[in-house]
C-alpha atoms as a PDB file:
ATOM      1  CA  UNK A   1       3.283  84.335  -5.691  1.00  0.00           C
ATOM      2  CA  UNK A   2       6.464  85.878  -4.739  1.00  0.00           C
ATOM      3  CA  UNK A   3       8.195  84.382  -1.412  1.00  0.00           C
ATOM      4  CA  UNK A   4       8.463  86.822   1.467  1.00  0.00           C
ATOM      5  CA  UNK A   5      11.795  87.502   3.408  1.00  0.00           C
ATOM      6  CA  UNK A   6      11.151  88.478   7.596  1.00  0.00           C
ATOM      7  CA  UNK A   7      11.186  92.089   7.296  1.00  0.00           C
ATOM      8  CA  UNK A   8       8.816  92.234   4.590  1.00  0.00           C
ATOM      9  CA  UNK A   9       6.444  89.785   6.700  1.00  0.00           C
ATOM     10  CA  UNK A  10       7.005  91.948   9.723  1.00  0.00           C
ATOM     11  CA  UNK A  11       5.376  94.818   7.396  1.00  0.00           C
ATOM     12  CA  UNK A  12       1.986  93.392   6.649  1.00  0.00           C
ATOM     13  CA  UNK A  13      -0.805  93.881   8.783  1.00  0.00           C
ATOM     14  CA  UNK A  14      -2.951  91.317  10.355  1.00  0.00           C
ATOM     15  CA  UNK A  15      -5.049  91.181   7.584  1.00  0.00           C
ATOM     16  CA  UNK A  16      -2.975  91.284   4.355  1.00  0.00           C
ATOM     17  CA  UNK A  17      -0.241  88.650   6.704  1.00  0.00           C
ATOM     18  CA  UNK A  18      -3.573  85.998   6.990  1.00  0.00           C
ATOM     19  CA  UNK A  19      -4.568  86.544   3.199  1.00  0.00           C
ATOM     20  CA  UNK A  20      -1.231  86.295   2.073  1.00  0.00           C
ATOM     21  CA  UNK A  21      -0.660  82.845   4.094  1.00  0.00           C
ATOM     22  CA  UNK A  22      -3.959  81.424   2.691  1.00  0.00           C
ATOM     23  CA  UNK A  23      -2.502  82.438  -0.964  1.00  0.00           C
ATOM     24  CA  UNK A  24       0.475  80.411  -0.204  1.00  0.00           C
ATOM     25  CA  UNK A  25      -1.219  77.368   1.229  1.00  0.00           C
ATOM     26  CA  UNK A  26      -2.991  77.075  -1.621  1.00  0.00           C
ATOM     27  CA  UNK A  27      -0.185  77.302  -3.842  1.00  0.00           C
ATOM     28  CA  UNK A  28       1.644  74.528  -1.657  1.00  0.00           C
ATOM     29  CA  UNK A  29      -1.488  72.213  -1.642  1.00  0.00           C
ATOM     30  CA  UNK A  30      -1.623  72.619  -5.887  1.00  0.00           C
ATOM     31  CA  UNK A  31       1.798  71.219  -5.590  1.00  0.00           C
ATOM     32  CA  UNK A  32       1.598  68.253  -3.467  1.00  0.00           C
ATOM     33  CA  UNK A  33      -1.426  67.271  -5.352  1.00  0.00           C
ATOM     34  CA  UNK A  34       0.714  67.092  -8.557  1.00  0.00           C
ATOM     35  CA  UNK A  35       3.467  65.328  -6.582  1.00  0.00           C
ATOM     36  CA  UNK A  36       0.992  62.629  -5.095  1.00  0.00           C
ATOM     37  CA  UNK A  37      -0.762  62.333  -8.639  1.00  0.00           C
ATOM     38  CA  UNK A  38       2.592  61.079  -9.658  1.00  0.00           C
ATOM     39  CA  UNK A  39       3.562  64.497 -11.514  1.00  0.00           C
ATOM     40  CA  UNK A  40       6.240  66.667 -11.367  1.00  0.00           C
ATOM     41  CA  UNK A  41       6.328  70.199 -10.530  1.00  0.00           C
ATOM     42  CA  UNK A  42       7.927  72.532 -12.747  1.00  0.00           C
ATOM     43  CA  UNK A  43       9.884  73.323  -9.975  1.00  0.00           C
ATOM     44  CA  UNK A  44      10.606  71.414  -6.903  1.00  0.00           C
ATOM     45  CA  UNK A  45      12.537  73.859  -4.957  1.00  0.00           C
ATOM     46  CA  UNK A  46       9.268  75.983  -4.757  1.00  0.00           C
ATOM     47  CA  UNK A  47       7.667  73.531  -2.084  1.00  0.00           C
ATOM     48  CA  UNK A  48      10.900  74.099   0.004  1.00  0.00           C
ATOM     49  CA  UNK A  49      10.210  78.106  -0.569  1.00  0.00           C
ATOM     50  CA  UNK A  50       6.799  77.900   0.400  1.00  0.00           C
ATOM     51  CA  UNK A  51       6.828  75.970   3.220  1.00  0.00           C
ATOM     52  CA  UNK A  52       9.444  78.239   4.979  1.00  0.00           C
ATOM     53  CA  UNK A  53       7.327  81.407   4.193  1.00  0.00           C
ATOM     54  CA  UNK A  54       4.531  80.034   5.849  1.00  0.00           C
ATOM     55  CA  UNK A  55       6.141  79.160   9.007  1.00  0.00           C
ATOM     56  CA  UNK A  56       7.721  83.148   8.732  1.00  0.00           C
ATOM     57  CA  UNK A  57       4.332  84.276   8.685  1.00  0.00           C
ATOM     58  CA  UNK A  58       3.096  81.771  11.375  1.00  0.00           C
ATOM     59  CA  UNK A  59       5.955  82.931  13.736  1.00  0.00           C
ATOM     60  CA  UNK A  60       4.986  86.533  12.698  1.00  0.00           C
ATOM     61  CA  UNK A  61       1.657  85.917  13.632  1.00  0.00           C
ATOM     62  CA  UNK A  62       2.874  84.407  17.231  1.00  0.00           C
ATOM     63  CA  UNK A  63       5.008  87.218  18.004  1.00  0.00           C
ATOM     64  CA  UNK A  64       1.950  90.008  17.928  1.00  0.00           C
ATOM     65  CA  UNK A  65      -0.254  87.179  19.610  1.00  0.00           C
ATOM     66  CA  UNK A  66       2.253  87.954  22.745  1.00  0.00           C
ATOM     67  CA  UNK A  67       2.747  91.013  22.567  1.00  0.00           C
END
């Protein structure tokens, strides 16, 4: 799953921006589960990565609640 910058966030619509979040949850819980089952992820910076796009989606998703 490829991470998303702001603009390209700001381009989704409601739809594809709440698919695309539940895409990269998923992804994110895959890797804590390997974390907490004493694993390693292939790579670790990823979790960083995907946390931060979720919370640009989530503050996308504020914005056009507002407006």
């Amino acid at each position: 799953m490829a991470i998303f910058r702001a603009q390209d966030v700001a381009q989704f619509s409601d739809v594809e921006l709440q698919e695309q979040m539940e895409k990269l949850r998923m992804e994110l819980i895959q890797h804590y589960g390997k974390v907490s089952a004493g694993g390693a992820t292939e790579n670790p910076g990823r979790i960083g990565e995907l946390r931060r796009t979720i919370a640009r989606m989530k503050t996308e998703q504020n914005k056009r609640r507002k407006v």
